[in-house]
C-alpha atoms as a PDB file:
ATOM      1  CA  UNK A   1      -7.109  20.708   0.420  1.00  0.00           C
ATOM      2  CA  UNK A   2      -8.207  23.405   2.753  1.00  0.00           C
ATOM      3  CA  UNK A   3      -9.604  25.467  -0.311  1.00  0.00           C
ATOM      4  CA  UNK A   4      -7.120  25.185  -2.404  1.00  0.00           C
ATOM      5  CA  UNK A   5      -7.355  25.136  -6.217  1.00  0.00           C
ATOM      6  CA  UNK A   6      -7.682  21.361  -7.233  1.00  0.00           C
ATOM      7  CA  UNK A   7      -4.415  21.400  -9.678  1.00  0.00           C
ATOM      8  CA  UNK A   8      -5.681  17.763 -11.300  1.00  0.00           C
ATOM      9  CA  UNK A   9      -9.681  19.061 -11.801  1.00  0.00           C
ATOM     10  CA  UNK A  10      -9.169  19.470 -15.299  1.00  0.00           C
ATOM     11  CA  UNK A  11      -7.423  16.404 -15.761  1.00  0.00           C
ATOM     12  CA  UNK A  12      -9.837  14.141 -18.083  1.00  0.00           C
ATOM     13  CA  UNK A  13      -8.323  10.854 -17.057  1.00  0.00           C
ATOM     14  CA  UNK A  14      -9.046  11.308 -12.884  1.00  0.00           C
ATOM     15  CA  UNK A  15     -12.749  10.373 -12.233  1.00  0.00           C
ATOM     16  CA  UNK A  16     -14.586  10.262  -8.859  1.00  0.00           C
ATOM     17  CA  UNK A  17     -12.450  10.671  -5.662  1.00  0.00           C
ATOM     18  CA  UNK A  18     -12.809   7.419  -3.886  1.00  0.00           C
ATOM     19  CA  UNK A  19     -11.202   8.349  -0.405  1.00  0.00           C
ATOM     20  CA  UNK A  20     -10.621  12.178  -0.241  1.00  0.00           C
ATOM     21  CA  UNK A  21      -7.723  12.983   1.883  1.00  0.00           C
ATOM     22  CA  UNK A  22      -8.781  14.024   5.580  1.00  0.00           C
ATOM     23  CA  UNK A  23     -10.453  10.400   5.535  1.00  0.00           C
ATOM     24  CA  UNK A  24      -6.970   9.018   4.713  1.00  0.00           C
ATOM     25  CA  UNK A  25      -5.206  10.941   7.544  1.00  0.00           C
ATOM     26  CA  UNK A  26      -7.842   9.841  10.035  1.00  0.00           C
ATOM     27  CA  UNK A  27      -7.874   6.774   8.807  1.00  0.00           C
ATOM     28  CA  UNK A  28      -3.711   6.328   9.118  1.00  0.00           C
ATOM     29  CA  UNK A  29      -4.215   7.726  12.632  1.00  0.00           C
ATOM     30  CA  UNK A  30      -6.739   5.305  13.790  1.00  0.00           C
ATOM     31  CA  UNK A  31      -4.020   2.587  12.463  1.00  0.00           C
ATOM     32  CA  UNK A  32      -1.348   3.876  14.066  1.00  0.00           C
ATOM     33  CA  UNK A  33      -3.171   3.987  17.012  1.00  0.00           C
ATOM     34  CA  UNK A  34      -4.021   0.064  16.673  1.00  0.00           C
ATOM     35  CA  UNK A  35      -0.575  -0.740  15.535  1.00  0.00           C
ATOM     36  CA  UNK A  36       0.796   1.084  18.633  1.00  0.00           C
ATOM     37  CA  UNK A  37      -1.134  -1.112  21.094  1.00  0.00           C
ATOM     38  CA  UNK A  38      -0.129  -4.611  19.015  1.00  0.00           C
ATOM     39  CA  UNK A  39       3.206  -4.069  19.301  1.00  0.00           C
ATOM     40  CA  UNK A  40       3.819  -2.651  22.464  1.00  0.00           C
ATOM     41  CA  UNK A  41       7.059  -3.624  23.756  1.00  0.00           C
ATOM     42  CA  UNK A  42       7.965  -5.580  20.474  1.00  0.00           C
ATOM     43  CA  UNK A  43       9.123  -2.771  18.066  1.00  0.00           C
ATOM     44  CA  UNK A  44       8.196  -3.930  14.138  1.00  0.00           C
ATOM     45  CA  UNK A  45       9.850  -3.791  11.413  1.00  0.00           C
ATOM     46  CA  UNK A  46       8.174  -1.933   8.587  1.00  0.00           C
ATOM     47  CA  UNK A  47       8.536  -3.235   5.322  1.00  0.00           C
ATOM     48  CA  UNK A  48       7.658  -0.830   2.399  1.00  0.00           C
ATOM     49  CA  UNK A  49       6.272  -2.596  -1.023  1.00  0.00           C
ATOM     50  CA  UNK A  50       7.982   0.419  -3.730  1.00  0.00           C
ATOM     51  CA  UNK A  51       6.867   2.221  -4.655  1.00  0.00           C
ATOM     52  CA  UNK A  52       3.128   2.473  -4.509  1.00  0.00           C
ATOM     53  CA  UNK A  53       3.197   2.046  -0.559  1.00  0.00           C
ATOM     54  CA  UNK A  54       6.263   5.313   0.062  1.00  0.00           C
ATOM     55  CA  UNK A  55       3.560   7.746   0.867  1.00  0.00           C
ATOM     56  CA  UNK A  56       1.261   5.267   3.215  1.00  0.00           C
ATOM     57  CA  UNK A  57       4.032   3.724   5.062  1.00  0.00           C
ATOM     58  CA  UNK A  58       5.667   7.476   5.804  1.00  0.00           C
ATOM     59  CA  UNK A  59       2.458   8.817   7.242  1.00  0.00           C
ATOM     60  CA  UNK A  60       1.745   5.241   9.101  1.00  0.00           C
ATOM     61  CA  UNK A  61       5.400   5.609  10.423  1.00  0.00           C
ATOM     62  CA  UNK A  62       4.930   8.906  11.927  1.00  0.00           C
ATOM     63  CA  UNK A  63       1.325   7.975  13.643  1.00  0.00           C
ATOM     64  CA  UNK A  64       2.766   4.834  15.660  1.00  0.00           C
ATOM     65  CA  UNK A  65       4.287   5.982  18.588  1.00  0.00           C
ATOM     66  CA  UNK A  66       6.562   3.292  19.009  1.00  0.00           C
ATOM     67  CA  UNK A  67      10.266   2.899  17.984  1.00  0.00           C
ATOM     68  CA  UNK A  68       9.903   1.702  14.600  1.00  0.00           C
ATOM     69  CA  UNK A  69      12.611   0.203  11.533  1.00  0.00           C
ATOM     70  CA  UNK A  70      12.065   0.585   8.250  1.00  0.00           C
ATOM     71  CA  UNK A  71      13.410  -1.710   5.397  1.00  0.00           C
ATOM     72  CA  UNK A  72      11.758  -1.497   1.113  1.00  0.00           C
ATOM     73  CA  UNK A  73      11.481  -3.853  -1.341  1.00  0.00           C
ATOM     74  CA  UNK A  74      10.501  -3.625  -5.159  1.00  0.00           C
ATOM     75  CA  UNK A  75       7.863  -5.962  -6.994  1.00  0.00           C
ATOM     76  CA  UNK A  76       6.956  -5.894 -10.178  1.00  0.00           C
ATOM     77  CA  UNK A  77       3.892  -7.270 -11.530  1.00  0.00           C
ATOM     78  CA  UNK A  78       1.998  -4.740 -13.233  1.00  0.00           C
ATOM     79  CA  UNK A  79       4.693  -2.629 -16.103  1.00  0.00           C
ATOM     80  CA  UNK A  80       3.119   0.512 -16.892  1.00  0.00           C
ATOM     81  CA  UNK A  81      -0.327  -1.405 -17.416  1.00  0.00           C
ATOM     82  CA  UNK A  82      -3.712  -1.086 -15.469  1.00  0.00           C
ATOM     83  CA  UNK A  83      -3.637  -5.029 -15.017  1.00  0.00           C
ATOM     84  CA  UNK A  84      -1.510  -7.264 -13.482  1.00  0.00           C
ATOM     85  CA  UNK A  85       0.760  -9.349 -16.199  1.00  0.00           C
ATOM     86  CA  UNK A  86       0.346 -12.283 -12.828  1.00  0.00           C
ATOM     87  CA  UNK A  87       4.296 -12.749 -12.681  1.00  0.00           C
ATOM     88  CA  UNK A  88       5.392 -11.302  -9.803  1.00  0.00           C
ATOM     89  CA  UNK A  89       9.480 -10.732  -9.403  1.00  0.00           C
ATOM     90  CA  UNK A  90      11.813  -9.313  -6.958  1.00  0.00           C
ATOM     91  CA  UNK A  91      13.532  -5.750  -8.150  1.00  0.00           C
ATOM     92  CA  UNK A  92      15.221  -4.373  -5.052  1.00  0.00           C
ATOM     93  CA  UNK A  93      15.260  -7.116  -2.094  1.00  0.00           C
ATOM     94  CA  UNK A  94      15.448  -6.208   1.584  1.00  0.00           C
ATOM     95  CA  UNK A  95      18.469  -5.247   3.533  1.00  0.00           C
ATOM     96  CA  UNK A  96      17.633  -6.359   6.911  1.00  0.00           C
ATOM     97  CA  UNK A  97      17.533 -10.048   8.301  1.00  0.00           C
ATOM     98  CA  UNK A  98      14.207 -10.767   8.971  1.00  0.00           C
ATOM     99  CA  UNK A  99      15.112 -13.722  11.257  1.00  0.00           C
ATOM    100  CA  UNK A 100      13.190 -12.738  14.891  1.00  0.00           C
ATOM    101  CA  UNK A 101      11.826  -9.935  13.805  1.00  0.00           C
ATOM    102  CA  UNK A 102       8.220  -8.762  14.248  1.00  0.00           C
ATOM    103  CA  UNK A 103       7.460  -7.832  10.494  1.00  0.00           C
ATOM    104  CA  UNK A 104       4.762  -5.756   9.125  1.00  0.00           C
ATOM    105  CA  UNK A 105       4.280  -5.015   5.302  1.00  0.00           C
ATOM    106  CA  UNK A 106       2.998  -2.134   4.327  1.00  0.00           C
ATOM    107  CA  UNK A 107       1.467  -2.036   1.017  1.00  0.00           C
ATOM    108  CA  UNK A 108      -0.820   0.006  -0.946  1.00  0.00           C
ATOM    109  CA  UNK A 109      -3.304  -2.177  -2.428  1.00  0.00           C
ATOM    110  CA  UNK A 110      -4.238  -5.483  -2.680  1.00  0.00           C
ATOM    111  CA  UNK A 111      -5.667  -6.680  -5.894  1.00  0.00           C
ATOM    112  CA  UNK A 112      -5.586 -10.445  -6.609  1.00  0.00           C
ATOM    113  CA  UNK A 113      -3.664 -10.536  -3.736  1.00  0.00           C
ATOM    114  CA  UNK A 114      -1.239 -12.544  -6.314  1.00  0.00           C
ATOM    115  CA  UNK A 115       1.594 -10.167  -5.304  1.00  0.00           C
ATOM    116  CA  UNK A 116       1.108 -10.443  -1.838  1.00  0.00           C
ATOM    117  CA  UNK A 117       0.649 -14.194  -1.572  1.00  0.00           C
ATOM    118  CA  UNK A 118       4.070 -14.252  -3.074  1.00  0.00           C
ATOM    119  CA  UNK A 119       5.643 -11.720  -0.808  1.00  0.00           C
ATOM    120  CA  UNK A 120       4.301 -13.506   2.203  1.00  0.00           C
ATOM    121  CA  UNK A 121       5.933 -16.832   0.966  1.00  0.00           C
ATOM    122  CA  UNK A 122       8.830 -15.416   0.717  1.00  0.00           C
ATOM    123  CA  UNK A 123       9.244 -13.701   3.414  1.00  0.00           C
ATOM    124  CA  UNK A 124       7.773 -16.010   6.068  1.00  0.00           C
ATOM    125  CA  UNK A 125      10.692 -18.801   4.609  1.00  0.00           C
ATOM    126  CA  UNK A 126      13.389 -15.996   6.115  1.00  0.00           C
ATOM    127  CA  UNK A 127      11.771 -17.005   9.533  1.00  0.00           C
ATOM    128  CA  UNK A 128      10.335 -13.813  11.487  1.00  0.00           C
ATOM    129  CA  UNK A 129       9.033 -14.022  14.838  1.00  0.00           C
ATOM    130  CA  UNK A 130       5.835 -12.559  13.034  1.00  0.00           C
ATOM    131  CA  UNK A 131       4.757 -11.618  10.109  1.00  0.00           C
ATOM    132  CA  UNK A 132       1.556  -8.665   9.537  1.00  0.00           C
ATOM    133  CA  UNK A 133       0.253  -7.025   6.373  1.00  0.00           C
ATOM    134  CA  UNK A 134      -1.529  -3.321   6.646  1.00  0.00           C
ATOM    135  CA  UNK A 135      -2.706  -2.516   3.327  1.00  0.00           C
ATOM    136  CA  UNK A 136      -4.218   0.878   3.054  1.00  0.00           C
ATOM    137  CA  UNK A 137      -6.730  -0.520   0.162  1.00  0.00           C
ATOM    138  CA  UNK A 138      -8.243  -3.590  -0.900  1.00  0.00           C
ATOM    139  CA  UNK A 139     -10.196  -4.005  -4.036  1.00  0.00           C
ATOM    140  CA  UNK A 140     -13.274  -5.812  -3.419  1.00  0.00           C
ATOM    141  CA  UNK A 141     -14.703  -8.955  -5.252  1.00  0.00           C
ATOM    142  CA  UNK A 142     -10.550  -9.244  -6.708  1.00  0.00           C
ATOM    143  CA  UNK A 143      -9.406 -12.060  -4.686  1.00  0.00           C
ATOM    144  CA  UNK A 144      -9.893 -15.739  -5.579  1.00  0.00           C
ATOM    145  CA  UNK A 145      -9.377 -17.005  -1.985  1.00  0.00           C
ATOM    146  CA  UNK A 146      -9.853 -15.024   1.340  1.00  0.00           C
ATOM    147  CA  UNK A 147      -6.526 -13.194   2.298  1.00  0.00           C
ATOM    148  CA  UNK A 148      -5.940 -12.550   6.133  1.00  0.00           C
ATOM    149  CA  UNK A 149      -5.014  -9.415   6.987  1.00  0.00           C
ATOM    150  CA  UNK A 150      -5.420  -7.771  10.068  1.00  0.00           C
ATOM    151  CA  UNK A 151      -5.059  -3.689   9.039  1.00  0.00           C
ATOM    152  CA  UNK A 152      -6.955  -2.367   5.955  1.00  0.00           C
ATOM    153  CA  UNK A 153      -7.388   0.719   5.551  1.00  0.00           C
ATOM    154  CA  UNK A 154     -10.420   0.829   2.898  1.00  0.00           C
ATOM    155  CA  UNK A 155     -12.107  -1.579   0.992  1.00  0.00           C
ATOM    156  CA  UNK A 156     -12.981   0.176  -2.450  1.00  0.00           C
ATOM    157  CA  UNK A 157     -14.500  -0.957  -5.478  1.00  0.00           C
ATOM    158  CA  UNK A 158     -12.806  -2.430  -8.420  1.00  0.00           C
ATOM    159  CA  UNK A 159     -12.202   0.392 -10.177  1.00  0.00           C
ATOM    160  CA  UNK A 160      -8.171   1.300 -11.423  1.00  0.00           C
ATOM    161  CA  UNK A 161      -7.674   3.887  -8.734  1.00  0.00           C
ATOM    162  CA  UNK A 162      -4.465   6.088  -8.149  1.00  0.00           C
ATOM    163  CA  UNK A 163      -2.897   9.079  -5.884  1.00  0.00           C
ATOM    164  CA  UNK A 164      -1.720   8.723  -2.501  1.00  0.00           C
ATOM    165  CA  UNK A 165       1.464   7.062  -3.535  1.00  0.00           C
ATOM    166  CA  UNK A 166      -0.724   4.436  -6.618  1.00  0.00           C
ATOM    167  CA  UNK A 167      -0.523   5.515 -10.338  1.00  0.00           C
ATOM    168  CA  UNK A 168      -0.091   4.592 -13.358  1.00  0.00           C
ATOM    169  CA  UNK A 169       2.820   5.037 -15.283  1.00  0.00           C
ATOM    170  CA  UNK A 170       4.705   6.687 -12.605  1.00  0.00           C
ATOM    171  CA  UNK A 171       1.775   9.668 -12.655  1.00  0.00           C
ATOM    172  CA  UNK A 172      -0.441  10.731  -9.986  1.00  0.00           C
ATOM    173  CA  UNK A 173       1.161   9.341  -6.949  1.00  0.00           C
ATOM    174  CA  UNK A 174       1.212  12.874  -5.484  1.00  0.00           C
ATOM    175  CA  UNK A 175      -2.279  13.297  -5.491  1.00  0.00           C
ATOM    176  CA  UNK A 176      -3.241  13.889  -1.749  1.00  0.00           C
ATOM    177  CA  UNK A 177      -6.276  11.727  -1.951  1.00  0.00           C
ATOM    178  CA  UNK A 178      -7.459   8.735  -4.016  1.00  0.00           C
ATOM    179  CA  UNK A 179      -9.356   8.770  -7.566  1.00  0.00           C
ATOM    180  CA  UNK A 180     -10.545   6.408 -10.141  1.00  0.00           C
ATOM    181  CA  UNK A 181      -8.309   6.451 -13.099  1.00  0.00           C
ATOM    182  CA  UNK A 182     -10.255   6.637 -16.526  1.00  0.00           C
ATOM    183  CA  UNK A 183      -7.507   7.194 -19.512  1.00  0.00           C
ATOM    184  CA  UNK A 184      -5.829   4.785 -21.157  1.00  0.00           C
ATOM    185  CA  UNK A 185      -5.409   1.207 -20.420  1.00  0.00           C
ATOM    186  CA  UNK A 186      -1.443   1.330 -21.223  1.00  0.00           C
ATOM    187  CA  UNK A 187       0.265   5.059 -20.997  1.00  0.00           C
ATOM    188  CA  UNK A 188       3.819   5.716 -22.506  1.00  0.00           C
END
């Protein structure tokens, strides 16, 4: 922050910062970079997960240099708890046809990998000439099978973490960088 006043170091429920924000810009840089190359002449389609995934998928958009489209969808499988209630459902489906396209989803972290096991099922069966996940975190030690994806960002401990577009309860998704989140279980 370039010596500015930390506005949430007061804040009793943010812990450790887990990736501090010039590590997330390089870090979106050196994906963009690697995205770029893949899909050379074969623009993708980004597909935001809502909203946790708004702020990575805006910075990731603007460090591929590539034509890119961008499309969002809403799941919902956490409320305004720290844990996942393990239904996932649709809120606000896709606009685009995915039919021949080369799709990437963006999303912000990968848990269980519950949510995006469904997502993938789902949107694989709407037949895309490809189908990618970046996530710009992935919990370690959460996921009962192995998940292939080919762009992480970070792998961080399981710890409830939030800023960078994550929070809880619709809070701290403006934080520039990423913290463990100590306060209540449920907020609201």
């Amino acid at each position: 922050m370039s010596g500015a006043v930390d506005p949430w170091h007061d804040d009793p429920h943010l812990g450790e910062i887990v990736v501090a924000e010039d590590v997330l810009d390089k870090r979106v840089a050196e994906l963009g970079d690697e995205l770029t190359a893949d899909y050379e002449g074969r623009p993708p389609l980004l597909v935001g997960v809502l909203k946790g995934a708004f702020v990575f998928m805006s910075d990731l958009a603007r460090a591929i240099k590539l034509p890119v489209e961008i499309d969002v969808m809403a799941v919902a499988s956490y409320g305004s708890a720290t844990t996942t209630s393990g239904v996932v459902r649709i809120v606000k489906d896709l606009d685009s046809d995915l039919t021949g396209r080369h799709v990437l989803v963006v999303e912000d972290i990968v848990d269980s990998g519950l949510t995006l096991s469904y997502l993938r099922r789902s949107l694989l069966a709407r037949e895309p000439a490809s189908l990618e996940v970046c996530a710009l975190l992935v919990k370690e030690g959460q996921q009962p099978v192995k998940l292939d994806l080919r762009y992480v960002g970070f792998h961080v401990p399981p710890d409830f973490v939030v800023g960078y577009g994550l929070d809880v309860a619709e809070r701290y998704r403006n934080l520039p960088d990423v913290r463990v989140y100590k306060g209540p279980v449920t907020v609201g």
